[in-house]
C-alpha atoms as a PDB file:
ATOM      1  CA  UNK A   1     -16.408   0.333 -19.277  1.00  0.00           C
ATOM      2  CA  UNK A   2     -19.405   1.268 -17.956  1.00  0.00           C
ATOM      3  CA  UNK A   3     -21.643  -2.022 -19.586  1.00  0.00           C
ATOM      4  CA  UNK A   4     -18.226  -4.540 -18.200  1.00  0.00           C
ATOM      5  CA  UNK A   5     -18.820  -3.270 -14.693  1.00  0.00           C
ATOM      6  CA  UNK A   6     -22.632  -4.710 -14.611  1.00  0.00           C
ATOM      7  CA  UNK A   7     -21.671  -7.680 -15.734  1.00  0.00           C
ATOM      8  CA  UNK A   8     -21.288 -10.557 -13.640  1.00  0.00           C
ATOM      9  CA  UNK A   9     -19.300 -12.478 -16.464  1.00  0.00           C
ATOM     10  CA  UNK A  10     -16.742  -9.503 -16.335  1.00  0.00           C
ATOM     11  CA  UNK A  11     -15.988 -10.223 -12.055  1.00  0.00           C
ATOM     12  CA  UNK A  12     -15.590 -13.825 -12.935  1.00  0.00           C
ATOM     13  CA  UNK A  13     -13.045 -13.300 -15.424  1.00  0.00           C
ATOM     14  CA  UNK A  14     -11.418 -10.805 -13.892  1.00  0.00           C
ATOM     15  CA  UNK A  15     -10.942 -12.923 -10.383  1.00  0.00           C
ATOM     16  CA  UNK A  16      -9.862 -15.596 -12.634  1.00  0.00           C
ATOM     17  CA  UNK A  17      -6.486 -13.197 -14.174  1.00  0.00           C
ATOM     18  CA  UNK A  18      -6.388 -11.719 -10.342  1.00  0.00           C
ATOM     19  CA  UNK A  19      -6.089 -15.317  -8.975  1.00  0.00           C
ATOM     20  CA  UNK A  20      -4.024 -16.551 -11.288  1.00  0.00           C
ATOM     21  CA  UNK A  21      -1.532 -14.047 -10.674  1.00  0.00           C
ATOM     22  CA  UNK A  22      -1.699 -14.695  -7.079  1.00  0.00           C
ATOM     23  CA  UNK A  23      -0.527 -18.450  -7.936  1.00  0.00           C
ATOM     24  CA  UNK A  24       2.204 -17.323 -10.276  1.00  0.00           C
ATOM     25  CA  UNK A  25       3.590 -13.622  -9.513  1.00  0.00           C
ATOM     26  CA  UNK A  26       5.104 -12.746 -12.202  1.00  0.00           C
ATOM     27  CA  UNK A  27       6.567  -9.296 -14.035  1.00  0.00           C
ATOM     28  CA  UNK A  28       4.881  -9.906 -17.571  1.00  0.00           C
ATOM     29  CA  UNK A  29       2.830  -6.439 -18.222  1.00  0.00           C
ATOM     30  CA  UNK A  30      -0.334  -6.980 -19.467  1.00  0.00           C
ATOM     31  CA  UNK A  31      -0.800  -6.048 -22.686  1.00  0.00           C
ATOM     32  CA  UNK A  32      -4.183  -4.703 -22.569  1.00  0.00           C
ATOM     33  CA  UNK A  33      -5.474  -1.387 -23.534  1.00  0.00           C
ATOM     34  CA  UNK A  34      -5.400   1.940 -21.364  1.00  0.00           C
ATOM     35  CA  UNK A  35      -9.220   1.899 -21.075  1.00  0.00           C
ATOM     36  CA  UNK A  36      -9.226  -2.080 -20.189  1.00  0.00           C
ATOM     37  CA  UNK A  37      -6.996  -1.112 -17.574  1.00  0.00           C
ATOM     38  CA  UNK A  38      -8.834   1.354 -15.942  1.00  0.00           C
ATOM     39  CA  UNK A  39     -12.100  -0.911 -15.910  1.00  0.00           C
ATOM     40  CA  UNK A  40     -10.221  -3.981 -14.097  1.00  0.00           C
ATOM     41  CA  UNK A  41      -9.059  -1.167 -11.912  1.00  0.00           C
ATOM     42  CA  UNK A  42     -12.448   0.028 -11.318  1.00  0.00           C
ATOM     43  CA  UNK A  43     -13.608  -3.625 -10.957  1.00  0.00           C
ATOM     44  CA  UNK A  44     -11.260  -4.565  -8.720  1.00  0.00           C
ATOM     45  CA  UNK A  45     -11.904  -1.849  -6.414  1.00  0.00           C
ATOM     46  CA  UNK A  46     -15.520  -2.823  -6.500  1.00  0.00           C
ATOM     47  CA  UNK A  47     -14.540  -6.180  -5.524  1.00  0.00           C
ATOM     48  CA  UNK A  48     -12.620  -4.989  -2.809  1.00  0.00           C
ATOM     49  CA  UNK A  49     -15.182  -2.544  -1.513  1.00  0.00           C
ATOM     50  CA  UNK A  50     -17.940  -5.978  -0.847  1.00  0.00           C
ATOM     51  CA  UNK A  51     -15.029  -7.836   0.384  1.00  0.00           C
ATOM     52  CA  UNK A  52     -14.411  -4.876   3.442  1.00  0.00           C
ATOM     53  CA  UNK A  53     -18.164  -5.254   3.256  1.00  0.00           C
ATOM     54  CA  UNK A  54     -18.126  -8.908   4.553  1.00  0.00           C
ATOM     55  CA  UNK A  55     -15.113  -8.524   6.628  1.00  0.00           C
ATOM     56  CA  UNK A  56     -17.119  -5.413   8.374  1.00  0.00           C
ATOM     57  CA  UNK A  57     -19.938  -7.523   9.214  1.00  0.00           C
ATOM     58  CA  UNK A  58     -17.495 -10.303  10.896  1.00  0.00           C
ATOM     59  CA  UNK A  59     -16.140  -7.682  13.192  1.00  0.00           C
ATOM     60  CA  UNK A  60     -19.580  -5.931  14.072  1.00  0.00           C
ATOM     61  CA  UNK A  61     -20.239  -9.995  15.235  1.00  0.00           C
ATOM     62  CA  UNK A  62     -16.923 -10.109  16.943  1.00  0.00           C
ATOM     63  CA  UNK A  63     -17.434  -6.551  18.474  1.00  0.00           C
ATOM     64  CA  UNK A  64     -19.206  -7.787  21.552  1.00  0.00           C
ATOM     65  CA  UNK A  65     -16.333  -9.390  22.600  1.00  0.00           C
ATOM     66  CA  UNK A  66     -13.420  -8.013  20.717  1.00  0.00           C
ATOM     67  CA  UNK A  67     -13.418  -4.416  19.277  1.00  0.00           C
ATOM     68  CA  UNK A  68      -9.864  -2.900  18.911  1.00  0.00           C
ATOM     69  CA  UNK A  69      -9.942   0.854  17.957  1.00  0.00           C
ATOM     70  CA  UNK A  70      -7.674   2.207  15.585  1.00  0.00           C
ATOM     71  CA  UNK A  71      -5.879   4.534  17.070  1.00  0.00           C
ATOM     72  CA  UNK A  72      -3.909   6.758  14.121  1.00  0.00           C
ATOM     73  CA  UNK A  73      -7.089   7.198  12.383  1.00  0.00           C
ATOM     74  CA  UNK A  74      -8.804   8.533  15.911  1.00  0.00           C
ATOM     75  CA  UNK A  75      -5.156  10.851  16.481  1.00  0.00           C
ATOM     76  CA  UNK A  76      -5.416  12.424  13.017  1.00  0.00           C
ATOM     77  CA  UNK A  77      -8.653  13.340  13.096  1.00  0.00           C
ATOM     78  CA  UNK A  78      -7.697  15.253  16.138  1.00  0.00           C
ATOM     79  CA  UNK A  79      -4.486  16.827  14.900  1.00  0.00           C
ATOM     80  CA  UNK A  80      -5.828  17.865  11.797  1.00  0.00           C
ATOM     81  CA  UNK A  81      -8.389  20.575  10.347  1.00  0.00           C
ATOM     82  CA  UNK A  82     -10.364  18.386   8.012  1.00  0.00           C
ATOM     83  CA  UNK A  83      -8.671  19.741   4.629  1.00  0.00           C
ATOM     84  CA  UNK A  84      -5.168  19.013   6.302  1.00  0.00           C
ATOM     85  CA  UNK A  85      -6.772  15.634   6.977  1.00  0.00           C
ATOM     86  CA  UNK A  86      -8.000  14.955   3.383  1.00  0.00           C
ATOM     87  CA  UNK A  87      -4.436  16.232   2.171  1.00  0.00           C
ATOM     88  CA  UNK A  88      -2.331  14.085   4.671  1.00  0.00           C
ATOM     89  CA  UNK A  89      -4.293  11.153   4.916  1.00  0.00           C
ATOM     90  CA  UNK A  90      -5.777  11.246   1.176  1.00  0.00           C
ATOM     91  CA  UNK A  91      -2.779  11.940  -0.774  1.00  0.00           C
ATOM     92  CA  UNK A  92       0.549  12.206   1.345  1.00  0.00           C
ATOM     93  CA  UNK A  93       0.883   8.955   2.876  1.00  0.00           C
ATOM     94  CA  UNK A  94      -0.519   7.033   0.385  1.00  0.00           C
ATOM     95  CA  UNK A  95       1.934   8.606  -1.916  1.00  0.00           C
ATOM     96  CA  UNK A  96       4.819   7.468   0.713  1.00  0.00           C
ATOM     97  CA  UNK A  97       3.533   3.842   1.034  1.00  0.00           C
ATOM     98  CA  UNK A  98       3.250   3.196  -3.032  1.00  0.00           C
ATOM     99  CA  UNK A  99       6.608   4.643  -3.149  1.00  0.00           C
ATOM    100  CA  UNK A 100       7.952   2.284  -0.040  1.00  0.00           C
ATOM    101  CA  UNK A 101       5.733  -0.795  -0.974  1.00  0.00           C
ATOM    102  CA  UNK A 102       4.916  -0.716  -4.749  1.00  0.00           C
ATOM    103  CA  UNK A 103       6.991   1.387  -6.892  1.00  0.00           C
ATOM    104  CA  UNK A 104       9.971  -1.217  -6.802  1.00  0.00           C
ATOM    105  CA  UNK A 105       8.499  -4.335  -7.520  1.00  0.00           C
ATOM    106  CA  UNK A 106       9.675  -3.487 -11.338  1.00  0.00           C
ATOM    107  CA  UNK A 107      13.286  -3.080 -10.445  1.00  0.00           C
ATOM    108  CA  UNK A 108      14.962  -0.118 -11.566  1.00  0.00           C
ATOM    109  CA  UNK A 109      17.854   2.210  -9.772  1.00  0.00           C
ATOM    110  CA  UNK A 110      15.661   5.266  -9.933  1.00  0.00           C
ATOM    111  CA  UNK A 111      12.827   3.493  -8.234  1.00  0.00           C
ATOM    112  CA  UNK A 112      14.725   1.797  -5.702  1.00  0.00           C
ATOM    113  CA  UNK A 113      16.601   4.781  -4.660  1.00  0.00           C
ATOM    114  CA  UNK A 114      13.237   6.591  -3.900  1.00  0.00           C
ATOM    115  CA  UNK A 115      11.861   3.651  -2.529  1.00  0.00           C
ATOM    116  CA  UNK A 116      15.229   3.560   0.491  1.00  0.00           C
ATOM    117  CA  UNK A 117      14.655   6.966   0.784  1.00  0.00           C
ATOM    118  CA  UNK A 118      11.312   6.698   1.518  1.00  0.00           C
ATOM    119  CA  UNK A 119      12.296   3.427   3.615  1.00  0.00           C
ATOM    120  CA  UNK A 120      14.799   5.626   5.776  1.00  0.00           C
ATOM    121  CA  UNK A 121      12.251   8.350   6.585  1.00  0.00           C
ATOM    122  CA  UNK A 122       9.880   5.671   8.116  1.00  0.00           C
ATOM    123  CA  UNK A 123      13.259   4.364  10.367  1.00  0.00           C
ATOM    124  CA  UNK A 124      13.774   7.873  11.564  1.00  0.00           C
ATOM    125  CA  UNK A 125      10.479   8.495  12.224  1.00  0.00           C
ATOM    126  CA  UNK A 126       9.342   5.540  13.911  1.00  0.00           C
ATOM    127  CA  UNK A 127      12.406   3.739  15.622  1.00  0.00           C
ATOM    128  CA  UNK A 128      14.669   6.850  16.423  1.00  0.00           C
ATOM    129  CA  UNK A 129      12.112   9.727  17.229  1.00  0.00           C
ATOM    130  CA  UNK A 130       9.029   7.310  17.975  1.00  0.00           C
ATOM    131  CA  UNK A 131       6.490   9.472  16.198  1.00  0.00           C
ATOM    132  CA  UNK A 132       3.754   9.903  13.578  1.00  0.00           C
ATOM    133  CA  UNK A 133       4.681   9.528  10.007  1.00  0.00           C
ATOM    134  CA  UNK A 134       2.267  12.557  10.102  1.00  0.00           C
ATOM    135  CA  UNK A 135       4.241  14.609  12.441  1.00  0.00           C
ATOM    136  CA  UNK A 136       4.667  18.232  11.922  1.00  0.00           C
ATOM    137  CA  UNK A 137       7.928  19.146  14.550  1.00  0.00           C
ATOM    138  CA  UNK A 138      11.456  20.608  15.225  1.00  0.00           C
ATOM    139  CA  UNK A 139      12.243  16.645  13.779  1.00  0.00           C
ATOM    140  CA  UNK A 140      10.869  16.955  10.273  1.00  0.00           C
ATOM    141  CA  UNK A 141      13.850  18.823   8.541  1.00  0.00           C
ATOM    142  CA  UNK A 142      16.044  16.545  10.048  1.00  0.00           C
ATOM    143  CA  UNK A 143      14.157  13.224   8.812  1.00  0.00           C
ATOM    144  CA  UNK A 144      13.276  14.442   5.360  1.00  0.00           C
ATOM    145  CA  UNK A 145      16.775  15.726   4.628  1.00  0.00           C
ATOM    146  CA  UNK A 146      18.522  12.651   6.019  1.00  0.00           C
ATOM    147  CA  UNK A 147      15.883  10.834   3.338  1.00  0.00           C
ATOM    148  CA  UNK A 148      16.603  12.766   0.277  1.00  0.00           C
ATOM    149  CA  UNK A 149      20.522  12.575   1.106  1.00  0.00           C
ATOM    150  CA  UNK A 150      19.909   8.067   1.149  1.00  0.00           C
ATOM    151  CA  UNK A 151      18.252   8.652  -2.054  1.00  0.00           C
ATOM    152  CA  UNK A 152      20.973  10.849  -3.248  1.00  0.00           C
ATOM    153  CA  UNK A 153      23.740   8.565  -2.249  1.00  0.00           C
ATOM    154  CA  UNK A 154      21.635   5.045  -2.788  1.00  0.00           C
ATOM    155  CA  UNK A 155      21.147   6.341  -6.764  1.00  0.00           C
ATOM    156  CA  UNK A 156      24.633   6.389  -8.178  1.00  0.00           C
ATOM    157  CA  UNK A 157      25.890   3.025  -5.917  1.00  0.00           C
ATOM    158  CA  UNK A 158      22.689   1.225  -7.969  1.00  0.00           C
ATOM    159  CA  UNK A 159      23.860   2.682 -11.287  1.00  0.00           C
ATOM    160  CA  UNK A 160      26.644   0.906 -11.236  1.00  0.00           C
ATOM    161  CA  UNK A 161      26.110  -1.681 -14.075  1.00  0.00           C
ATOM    162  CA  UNK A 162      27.751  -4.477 -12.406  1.00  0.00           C
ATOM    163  CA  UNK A 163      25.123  -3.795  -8.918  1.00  0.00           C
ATOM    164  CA  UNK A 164      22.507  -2.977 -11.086  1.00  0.00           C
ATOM    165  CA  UNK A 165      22.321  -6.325 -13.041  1.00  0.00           C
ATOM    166  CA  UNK A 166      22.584  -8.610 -10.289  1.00  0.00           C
ATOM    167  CA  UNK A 167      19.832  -7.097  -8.633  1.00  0.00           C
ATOM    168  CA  UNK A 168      17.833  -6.944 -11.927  1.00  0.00           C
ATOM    169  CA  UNK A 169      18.537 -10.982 -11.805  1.00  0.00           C
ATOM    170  CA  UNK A 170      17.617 -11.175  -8.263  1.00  0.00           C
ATOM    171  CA  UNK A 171      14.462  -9.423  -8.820  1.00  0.00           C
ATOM    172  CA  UNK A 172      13.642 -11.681 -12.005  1.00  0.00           C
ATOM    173  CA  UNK A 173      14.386 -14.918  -9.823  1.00  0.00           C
ATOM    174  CA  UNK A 174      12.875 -14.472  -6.546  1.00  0.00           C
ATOM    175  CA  UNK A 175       9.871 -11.884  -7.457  1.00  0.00           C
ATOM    176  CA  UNK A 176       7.630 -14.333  -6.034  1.00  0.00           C
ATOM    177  CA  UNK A 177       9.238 -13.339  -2.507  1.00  0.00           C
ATOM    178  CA  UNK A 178       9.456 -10.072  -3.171  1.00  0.00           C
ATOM    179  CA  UNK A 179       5.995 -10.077  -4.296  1.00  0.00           C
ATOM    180  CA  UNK A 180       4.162 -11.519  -1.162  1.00  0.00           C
ATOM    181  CA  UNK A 181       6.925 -10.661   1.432  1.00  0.00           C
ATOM    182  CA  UNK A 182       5.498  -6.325   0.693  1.00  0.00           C
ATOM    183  CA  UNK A 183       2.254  -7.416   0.582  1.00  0.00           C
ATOM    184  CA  UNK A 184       2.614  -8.980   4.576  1.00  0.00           C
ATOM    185  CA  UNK A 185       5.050  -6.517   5.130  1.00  0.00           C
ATOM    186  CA  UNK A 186       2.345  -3.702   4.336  1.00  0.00           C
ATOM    187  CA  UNK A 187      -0.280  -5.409   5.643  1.00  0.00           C
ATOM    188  CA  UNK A 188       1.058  -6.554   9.044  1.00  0.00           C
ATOM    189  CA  UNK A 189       3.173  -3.257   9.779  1.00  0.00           C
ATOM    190  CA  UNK A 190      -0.850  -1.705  10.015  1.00  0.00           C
ATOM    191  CA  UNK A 191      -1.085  -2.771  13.600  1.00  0.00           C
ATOM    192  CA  UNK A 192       1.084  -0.548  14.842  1.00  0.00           C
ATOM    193  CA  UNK A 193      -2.568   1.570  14.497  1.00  0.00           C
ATOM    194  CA  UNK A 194      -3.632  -0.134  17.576  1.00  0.00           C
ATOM    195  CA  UNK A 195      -2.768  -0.236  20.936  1.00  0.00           C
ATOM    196  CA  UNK A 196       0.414  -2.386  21.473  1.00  0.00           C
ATOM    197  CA  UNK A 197      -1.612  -5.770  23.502  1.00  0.00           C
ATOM    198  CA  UNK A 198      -0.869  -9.260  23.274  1.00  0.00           C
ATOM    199  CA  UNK A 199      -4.667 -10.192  21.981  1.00  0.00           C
ATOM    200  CA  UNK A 200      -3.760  -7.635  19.368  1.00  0.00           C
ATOM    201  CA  UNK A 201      -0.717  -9.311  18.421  1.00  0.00           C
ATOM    202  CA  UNK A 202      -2.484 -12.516  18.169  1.00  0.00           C
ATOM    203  CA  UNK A 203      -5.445 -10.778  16.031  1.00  0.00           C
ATOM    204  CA  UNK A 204      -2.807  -9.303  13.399  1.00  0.00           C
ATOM    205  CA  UNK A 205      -3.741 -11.432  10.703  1.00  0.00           C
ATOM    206  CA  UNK A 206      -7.348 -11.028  11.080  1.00  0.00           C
ATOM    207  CA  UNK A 207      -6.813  -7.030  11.807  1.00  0.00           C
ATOM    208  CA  UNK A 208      -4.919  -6.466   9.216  1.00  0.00           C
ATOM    209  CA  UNK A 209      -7.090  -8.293   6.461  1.00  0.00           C
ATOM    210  CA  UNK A 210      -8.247  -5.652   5.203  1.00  0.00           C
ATOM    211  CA  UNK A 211      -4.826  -3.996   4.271  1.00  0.00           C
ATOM    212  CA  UNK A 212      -3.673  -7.690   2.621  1.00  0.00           C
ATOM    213  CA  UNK A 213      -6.223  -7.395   0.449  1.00  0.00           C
ATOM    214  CA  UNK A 214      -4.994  -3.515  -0.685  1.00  0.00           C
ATOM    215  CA  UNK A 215      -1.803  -5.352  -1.195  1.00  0.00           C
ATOM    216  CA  UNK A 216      -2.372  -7.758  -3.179  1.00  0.00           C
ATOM    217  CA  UNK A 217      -4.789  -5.964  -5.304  1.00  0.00           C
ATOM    218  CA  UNK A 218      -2.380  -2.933  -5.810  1.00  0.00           C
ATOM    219  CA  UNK A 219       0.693  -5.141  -5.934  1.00  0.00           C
ATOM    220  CA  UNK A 220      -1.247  -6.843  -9.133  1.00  0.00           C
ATOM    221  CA  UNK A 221      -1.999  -3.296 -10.576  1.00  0.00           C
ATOM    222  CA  UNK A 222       1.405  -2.106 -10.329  1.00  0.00           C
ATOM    223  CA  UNK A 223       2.851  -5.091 -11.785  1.00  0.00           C
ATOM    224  CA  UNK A 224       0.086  -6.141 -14.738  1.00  0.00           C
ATOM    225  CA  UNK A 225      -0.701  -2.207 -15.537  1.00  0.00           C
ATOM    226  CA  UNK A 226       1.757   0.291 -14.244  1.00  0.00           C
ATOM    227  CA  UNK A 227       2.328   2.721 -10.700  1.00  0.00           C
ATOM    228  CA  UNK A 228      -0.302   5.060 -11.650  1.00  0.00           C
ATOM    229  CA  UNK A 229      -2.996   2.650 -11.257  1.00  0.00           C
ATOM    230  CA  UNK A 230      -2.437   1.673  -7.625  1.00  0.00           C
ATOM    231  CA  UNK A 231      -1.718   5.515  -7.210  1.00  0.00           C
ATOM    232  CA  UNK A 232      -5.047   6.120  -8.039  1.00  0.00           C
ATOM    233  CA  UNK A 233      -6.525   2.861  -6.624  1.00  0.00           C
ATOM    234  CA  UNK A 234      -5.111   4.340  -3.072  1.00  0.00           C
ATOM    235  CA  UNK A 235      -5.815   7.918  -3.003  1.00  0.00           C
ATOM    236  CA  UNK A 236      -9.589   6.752  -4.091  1.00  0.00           C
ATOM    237  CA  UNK A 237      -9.262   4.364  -0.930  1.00  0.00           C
ATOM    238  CA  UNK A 238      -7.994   6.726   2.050  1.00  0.00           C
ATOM    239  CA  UNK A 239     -10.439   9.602   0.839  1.00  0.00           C
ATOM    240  CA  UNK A 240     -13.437   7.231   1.314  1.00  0.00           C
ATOM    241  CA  UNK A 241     -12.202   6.509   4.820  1.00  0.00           C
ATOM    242  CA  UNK A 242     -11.144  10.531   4.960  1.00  0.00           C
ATOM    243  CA  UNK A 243     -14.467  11.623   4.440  1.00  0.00           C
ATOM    244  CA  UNK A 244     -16.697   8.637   6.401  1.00  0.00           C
ATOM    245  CA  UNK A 245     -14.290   9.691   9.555  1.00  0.00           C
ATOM    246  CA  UNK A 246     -14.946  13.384   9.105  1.00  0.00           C
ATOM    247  CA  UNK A 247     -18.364  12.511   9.295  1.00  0.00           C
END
């Protein structure tokens, strides 16, 4: 592992299966080995890590002229002690957004069911009580029991063999869609982490570059090597930023 990840030959390869995934989505699993996972995990994560690199230099160019502040990061680090932080924003809502964004691209009841219920806390939380996904109040009970009742009553409904195979089909035909609509979906629903402004609007795509790139990387993980993998790939992710905003 260690000798592929100095390797310039190893990044060119590996962009080459990345990219060629990106052209074709598809649900194949790769059949590599455990350890040759967790290298083109590791190497994709590097990849990503001088990508945010570049992309941080275009907006300390842009700053002068356009520098939008995000906003949840800034309210967190407020709200929270900074072990609270590292727990929340480290491990609890990445956990929630693999569930919601990644778990179901391999369709399967079980996954599905957790991924709605997941789905219906974010609803409840952000279009009926307009808070933080985050947000410890007299609402909580209500939103987390309403989401483990969906998943409950979403679970036996996709059991059903006759439900259950024609969304297996679906899944098989139109993964493609599937595939990049989470990966916008993911990426775009990030700017609610700024202030709500029309030149933020029109900035989205740029803005949110940074999270497309998460979601194409850990859709491709989930997909080619299993949940666990973008899991990881994620928690690694918001701990880095944990720790350079707590500093």
């Amino acid at each position: 592992m260690a000798y592929s990840l100095i390797r310039a030959s190893y990044y060119r390869n590996l962009l080459r299966e990345f990219t060629a995934f990106l052209r074709n989505p598809h649900l194949t699993p790769s059949p590599k080995s455990t350890k040759a996972k967790i290298t083109d995990t590791v190497g994709l994560f590097i990849l990503k890590i001088f990508f945010l690199i570049g992309l941080g230099l275009f907006f300390a160019l842009l700053s002068p002229i356009y520098d939008p502040e995000n906003l949840t990061k800034s309210n967190m680090a407020e709200r929270f002690s900074p072990i609270i932080l590292i727990l929340v924003g480290g491990f609890i809502l990445p956990l929630l957004e693999e569930t919601l964004f990644r778990l179901s691209l391999r369709f399967n009841p079980g996954y599905l069911a957790l991924t709605s219920s997941v789905a219906s806390y974010y609803v409840l939380t952000k279009l009926v009580y307009n808070t933080s996904l985050s947000a410890v109040d007299e609402s909580l009970v209500v939103r987390v029991g309403i989401s483990i009742c969906a998943c409950a009553l979403i679970y036996p409904i996709l059991r059903i063999e006759s439900i259950g195979s024609a969304l297996a089909n679906f899944w098989r035909r139109y993964f493609r869609w599937i595939f990049y609509g989470t990966c916008l979906f993911f990426a775009w629903i990030h700017i609610s982490n700024y202030e709500s402004s029309l030149v933020n609007l029109l900035m989205m795509p740029i803005i949110t570059l940074p999270q497309l790139s998460s979601a194409l990387i850990y859709g491709y993980t989930r997909v080619a090597f299993g949940f666990q993998y973008p899991l990881l790939l994620h928690f690694s992710n918001n701990l880095i930023a944990m720790v350079i905003t707590l500093l």
